[in-house]
Each structure stands twice: as structure tokens, then as C-alpha cells.
N, C-alpha and C. Protein backbone atom coordinates (compact mmCIF):
# COMPACT_ATOMS: atom_id res chain seq x y z
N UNK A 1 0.82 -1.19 0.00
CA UNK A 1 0.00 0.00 0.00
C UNK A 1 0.86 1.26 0.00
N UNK A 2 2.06 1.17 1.11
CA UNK A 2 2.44 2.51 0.69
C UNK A 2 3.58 2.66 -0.33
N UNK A 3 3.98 1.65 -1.17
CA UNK A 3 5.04 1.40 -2.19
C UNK A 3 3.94 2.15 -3.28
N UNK A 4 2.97 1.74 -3.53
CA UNK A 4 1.73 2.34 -4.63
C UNK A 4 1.72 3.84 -4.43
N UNK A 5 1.88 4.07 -3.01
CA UNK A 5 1.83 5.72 -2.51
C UNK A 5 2.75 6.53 -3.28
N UNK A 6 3.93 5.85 -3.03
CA UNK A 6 5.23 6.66 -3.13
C UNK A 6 5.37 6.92 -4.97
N UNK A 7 4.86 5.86 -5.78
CA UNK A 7 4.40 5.67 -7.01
C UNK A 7 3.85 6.95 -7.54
N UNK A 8 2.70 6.93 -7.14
CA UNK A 8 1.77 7.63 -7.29
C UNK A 8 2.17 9.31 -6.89
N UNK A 9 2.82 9.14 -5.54
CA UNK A 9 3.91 10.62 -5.36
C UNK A 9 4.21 10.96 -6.47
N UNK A 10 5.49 10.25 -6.74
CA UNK A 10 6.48 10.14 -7.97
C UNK A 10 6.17 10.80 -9.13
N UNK A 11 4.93 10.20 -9.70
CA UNK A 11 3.95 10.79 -10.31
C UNK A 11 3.92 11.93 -10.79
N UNK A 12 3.20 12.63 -10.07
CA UNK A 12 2.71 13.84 -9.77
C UNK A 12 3.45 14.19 -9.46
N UNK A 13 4.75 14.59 -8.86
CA UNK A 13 6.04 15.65 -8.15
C UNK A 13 6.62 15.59 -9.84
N UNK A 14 6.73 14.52 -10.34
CA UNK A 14 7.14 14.72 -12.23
C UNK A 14 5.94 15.58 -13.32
N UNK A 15 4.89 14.96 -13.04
CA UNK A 15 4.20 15.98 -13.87
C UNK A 15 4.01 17.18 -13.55
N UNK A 16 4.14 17.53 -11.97
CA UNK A 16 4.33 19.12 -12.02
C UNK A 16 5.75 19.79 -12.08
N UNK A 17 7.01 19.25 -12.39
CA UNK A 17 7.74 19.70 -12.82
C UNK A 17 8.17 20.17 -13.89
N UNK A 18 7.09 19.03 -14.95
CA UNK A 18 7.29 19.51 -16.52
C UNK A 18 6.31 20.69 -16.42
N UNK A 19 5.23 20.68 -15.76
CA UNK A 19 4.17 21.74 -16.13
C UNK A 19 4.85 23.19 -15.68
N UNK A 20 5.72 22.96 -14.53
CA UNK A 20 6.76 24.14 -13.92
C UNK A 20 7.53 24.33 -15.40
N UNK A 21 8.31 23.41 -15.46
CA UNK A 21 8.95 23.86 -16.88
C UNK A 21 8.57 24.45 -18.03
N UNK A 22 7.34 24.26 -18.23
CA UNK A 22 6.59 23.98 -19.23
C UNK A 22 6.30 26.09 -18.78
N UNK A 23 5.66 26.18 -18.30
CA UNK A 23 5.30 27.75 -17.34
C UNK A 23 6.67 28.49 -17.69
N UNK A 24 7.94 27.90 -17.17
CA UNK A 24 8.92 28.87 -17.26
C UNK A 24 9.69 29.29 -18.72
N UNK A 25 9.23 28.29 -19.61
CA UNK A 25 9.79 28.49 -20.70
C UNK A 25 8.52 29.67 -21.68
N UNK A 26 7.28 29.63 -20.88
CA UNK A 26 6.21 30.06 -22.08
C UNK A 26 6.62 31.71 -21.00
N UNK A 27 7.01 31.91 -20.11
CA UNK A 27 7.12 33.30 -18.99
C UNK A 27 8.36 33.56 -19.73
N UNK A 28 9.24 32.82 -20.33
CA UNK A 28 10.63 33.52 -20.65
C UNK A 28 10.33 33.91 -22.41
N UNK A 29 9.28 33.48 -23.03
CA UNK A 29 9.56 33.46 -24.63
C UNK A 29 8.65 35.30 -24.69
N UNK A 30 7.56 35.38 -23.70
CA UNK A 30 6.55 36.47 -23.59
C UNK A 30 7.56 37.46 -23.20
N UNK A 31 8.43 37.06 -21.95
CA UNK A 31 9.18 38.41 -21.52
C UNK A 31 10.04 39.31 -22.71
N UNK A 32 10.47 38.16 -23.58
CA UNK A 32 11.22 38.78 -24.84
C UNK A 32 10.53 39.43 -25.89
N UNK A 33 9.41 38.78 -25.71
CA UNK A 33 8.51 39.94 -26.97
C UNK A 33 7.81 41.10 -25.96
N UNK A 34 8.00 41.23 -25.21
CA UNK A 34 7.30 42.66 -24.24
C UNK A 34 8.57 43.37 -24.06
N UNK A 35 9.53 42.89 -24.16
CA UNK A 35 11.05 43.42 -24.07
C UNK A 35 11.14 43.88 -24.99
N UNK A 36 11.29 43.78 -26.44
CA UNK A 36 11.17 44.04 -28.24
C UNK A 36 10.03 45.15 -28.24
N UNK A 37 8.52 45.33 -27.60
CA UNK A 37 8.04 46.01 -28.08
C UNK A 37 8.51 47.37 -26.87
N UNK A 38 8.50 46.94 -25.74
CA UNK A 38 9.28 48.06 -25.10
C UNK A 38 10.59 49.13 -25.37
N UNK A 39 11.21 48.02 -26.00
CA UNK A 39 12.54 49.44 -26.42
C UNK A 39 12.38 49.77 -27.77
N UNK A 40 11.47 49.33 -28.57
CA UNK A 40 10.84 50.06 -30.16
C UNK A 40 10.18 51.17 -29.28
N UNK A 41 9.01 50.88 -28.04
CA UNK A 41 8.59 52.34 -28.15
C UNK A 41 9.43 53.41 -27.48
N UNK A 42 10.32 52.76 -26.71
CA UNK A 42 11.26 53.66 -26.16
C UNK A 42 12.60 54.50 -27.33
N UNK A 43 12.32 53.59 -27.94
CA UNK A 43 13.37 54.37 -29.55
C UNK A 43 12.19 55.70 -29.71
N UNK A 44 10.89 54.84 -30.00
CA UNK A 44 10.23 56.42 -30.43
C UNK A 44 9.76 57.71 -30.10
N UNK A 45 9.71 57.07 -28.80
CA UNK A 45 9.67 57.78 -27.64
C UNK A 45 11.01 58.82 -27.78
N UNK A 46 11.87 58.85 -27.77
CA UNK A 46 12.87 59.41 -27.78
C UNK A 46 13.36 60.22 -29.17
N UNK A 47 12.56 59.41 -30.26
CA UNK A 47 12.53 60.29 -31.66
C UNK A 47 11.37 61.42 -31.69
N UNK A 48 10.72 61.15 -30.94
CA UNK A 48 9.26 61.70 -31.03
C UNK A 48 9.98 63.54 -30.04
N UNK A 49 11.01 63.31 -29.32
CA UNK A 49 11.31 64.58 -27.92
C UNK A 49 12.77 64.93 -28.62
N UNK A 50 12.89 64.29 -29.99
CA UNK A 50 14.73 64.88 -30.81
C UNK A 50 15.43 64.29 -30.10
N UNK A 51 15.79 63.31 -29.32
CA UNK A 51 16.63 62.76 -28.34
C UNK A 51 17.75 61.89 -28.93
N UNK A 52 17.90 62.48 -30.17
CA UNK A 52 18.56 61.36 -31.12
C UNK A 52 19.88 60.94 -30.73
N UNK A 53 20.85 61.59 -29.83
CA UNK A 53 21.92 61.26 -29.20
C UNK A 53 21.69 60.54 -28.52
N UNK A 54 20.69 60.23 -27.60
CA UNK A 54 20.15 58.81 -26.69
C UNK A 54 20.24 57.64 -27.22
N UNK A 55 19.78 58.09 -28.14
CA UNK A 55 19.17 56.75 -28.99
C UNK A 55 20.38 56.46 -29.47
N UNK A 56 21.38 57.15 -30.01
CA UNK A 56 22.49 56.52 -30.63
C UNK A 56 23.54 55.67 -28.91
N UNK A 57 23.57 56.36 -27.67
CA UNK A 57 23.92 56.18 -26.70
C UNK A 57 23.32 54.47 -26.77
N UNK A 58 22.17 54.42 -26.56
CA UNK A 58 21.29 53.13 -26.22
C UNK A 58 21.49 52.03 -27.02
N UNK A 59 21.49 52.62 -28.53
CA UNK A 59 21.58 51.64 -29.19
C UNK A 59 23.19 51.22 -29.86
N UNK A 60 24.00 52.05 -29.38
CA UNK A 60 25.71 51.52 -28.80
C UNK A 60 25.93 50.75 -27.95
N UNK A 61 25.40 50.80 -26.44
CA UNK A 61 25.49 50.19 -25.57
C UNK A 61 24.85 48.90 -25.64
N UNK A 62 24.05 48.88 -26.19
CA UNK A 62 23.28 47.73 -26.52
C UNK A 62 23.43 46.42 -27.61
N UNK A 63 24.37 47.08 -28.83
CA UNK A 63 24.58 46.55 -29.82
C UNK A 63 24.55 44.95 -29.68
N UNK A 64 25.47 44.50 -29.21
CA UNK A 64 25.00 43.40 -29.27
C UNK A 64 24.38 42.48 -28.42
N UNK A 65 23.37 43.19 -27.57
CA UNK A 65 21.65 42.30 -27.41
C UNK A 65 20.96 42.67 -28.68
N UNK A 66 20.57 44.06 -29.05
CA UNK A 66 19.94 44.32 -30.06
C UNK A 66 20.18 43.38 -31.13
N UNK A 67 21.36 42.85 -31.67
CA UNK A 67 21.71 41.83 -33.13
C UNK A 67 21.10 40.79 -32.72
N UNK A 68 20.65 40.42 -31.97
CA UNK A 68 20.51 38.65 -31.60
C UNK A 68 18.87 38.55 -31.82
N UNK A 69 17.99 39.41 -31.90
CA UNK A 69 16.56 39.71 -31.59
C UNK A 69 16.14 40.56 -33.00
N UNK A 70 15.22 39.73 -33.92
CA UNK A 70 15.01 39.20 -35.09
C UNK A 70 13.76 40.42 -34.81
N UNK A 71 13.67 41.76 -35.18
CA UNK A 71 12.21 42.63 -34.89
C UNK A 71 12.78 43.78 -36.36
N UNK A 72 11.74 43.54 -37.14
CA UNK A 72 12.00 44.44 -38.04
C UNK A 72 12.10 45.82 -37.73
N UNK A 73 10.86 46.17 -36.53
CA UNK A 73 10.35 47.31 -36.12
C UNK A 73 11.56 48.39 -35.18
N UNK A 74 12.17 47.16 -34.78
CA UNK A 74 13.46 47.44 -33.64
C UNK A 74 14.57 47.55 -34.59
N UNK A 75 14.64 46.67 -35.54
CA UNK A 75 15.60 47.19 -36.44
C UNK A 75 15.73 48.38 -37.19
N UNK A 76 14.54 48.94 -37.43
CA UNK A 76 13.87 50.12 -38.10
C UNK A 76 14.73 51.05 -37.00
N UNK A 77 14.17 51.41 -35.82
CA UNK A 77 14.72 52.13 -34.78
C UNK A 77 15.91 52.49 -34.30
N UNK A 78 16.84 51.31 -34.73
CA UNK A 78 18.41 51.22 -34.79
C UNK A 78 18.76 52.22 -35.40
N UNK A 79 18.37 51.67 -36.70
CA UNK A 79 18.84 52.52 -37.89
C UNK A 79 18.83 53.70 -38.13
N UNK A 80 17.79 54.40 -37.58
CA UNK A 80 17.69 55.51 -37.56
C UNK A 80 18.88 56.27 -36.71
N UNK A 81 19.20 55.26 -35.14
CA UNK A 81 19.83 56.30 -34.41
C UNK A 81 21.29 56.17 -35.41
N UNK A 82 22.14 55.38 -35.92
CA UNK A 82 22.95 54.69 -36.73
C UNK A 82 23.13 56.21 -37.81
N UNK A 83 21.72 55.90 -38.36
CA UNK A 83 21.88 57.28 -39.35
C UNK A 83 22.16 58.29 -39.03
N UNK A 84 21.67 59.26 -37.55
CA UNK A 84 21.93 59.83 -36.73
C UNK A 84 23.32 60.41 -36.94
N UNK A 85 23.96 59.29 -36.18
CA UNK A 85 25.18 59.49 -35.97
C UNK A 85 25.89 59.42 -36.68
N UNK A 86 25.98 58.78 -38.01
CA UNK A 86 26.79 58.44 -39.89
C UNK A 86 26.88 60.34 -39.86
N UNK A 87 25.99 60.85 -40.04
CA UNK A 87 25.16 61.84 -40.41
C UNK A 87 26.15 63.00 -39.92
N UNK A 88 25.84 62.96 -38.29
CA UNK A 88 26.70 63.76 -37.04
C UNK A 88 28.09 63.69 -37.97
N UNK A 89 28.70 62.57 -37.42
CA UNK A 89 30.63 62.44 -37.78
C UNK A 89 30.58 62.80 -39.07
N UNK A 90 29.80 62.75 -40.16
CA UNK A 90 29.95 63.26 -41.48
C UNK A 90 30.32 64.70 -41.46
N UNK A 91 29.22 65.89 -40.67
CA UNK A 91 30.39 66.98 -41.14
C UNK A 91 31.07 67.24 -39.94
N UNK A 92 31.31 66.31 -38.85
CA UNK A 92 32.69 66.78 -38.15
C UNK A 92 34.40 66.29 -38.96
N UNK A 93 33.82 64.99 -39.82
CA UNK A 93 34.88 64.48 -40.79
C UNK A 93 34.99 65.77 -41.87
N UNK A 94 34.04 66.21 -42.22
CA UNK A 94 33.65 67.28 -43.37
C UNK A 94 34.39 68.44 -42.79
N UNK A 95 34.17 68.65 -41.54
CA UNK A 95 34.74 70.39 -41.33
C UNK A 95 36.29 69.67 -40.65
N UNK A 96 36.68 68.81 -40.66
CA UNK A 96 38.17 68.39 -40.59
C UNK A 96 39.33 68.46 -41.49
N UNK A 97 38.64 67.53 -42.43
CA UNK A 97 39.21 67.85 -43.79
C UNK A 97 39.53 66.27 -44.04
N UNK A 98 39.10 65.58 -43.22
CA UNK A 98 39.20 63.96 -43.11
C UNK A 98 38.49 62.93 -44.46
N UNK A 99 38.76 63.47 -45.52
CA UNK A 99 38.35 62.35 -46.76
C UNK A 99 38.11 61.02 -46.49
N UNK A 100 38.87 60.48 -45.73
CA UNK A 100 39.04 59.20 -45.66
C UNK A 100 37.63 58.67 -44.84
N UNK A 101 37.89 59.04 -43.53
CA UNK A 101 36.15 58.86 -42.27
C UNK A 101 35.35 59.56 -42.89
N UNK A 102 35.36 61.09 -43.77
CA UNK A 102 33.99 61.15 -44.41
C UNK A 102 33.48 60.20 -45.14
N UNK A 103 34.20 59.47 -45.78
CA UNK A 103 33.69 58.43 -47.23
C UNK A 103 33.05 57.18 -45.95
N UNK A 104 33.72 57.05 -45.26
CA UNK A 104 33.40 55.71 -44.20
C UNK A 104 32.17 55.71 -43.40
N UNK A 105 31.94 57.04 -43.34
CA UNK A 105 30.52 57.85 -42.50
C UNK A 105 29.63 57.80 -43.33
N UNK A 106 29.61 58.77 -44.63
CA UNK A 106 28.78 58.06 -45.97
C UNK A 106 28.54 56.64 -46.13
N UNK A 107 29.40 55.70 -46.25
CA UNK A 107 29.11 54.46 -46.79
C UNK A 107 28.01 53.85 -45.75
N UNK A 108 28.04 54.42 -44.26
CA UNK A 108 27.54 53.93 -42.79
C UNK A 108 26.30 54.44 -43.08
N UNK A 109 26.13 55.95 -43.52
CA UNK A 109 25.07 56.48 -43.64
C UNK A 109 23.87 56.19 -44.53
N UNK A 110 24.55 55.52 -45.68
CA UNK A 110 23.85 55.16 -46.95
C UNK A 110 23.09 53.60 -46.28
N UNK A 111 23.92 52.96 -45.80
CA UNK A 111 23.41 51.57 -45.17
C UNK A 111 22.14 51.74 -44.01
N UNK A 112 22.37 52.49 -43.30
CA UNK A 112 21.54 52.95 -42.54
C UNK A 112 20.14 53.53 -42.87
N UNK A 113 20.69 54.58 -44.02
CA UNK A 113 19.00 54.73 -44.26
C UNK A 113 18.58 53.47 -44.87
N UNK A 114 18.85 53.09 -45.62
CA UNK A 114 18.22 51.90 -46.37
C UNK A 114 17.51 50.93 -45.26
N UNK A 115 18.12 50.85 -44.10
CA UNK A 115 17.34 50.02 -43.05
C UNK A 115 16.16 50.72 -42.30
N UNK A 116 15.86 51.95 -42.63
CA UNK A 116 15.39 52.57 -41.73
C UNK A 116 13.78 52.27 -42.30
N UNK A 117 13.70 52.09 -43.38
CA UNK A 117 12.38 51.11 -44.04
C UNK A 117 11.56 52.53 -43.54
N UNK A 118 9.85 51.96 -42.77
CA UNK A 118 9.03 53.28 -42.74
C UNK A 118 9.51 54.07 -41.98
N UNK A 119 10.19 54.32 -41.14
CA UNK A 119 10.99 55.71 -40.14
C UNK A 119 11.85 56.43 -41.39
N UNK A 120 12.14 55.84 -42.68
CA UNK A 120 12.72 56.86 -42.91
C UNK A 120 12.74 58.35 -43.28
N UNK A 121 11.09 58.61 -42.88
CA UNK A 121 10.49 59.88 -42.63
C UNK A 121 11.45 61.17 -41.90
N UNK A 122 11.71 60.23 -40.69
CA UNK A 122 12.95 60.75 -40.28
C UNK A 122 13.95 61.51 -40.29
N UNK A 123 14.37 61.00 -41.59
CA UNK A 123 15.63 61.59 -42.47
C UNK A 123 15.46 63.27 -42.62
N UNK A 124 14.63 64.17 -43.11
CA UNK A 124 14.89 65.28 -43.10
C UNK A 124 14.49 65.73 -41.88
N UNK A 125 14.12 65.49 -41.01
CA UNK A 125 14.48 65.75 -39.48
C UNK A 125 15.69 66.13 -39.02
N UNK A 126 16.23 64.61 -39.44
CA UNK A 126 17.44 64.64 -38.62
C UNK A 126 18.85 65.36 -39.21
N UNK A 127 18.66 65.39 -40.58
CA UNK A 127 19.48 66.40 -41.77
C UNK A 127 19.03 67.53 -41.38
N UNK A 128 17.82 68.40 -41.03
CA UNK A 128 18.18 69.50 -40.74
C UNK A 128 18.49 69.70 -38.92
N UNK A 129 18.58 68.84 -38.23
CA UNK A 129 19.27 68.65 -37.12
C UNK A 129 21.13 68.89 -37.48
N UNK A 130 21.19 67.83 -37.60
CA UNK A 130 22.88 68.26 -38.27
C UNK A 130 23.57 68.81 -39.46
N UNK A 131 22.28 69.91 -39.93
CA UNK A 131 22.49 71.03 -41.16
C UNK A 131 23.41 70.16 -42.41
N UNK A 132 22.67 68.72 -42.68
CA UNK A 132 23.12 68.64 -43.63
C UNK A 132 21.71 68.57 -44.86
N UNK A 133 22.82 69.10 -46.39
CA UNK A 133 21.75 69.15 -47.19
C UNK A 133 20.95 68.00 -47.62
N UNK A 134 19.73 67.95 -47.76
CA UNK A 134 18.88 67.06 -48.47
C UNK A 134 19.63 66.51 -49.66
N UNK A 135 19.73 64.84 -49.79
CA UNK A 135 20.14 63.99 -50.94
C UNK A 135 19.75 63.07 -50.92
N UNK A 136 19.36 62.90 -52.34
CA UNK A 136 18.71 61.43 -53.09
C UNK A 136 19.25 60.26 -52.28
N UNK A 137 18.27 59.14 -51.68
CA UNK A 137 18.86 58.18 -51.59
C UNK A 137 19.08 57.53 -52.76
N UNK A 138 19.87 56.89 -52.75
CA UNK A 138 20.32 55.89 -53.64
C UNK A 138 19.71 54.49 -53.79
């Protein structure tokens, strides 16, 4: 009788471990997509108040969590701060006299918008932020 008990324990202390497991894996897959939509709105959040040095701050520091996490929308947001900053060092390379990091800032800059997909609204924002002239993307 109590060998059947301990059975029957056994049991049940296993099926609620998978169901524990089972809980901690579906609590860890949700936290990452509430995580993804949280720092997209916190990108816009911060595009929305000109905060575009933040955003380039955030999304430096961050670089590589941000690569590992597959969000078009978050990728969109990157890019922008990315462009940002291509943009920025362009005419501090420009009023240097630095040919070489201007062309390297361009090439950064050109990649960037292209990722910036629908934000790239953006773009004359942030060009007349760092007084550069309006140009064709490519």
C-alpha cells in the first residue's frame, strides 16, 4: 500500500515539474517579446522629444543584445539612431578635412538609411538637425 503511494507521489512531483517547466519556458519566450516592443517604443519615444543622441547612446550600448533579436520594427529604430550618428561624424569628418572617415561615414550612412524602411520619414528631421543638405537616396 504505501510502495503504490510513493508511485503515485512520484507521479505527480514529475508531472508538475514539466508543467513548472513547461510555465517557465512560455514566462521567458513572452518576456522577450514585451522586451522588443518596449525598447521600439522607447526608440520612439525618444525620436518623437529629438533625443537622437540617446538613442544613438542606447543603441551603442546595446549593440550586441539588439543583433541577436530578429524585430524588423526594432531594427527600423536602430537605424535611424545609426543614421543619426553616420550623419553627425559626417560633417565633423567634413569640417576636418578627413576624406578618408567622411567616405566611411557616408558608406555607414547610406546603409543605414536603407534600413530605416518606414521611419525613414525621419531623415529630413534629422538632416536639418545636423544642417546637412537634403540627398537622393540611392
Amino acid at each position: 500500500m504505501k510502495k503504490s503511494r510513493l508511485i503515485i507521489m512520484d507521479i505527480i512531483i514529475v508531472i508538475l515539474v514539466v508543467l513548472n517547466a513547461a510555465m517557465i519556458i512560455a514566462v521567458a519566450e513572452n518576456y522577450n517579446d514585451e522586451n522588443r516592443t518596449y525598447n521600439t517604443r522607447w526608440f520612439m519615444n525618444l525620436y518623437k522629444n529629438d533625443e537622437y543622441g540617446r538613442a544613438v547612446d542606447y543603441a551603442s550600448r546595446d549593440k550586441i543584445v539588439i543583433d541577436n533579436i530578429q524585430d524588423n520594427e526594432l531594427d527600423e529604430s536602430i537605424a535611424v539612431a545609426e543614421y543619426y550618428n553616420a550623419e553627425f561624424y559626417k560633417n565633423v569628418y567634413k569640417t576636418m578635412g578627413n576624406t578618408q572617415k567622411l567616405k566611411q561615414m557616408e558608406e555607414q550612412s547610406d546603409m543605414a538609411l536603407k534600413r530605416m524602411g518606414s521611419l525613414s520619414i525621419l531623415k529630413q528631421k534629422i538632416d536639418s538637425i545636423v544642417n546637412v543638405p537634403d540627398r537622393q537616396t540611392k
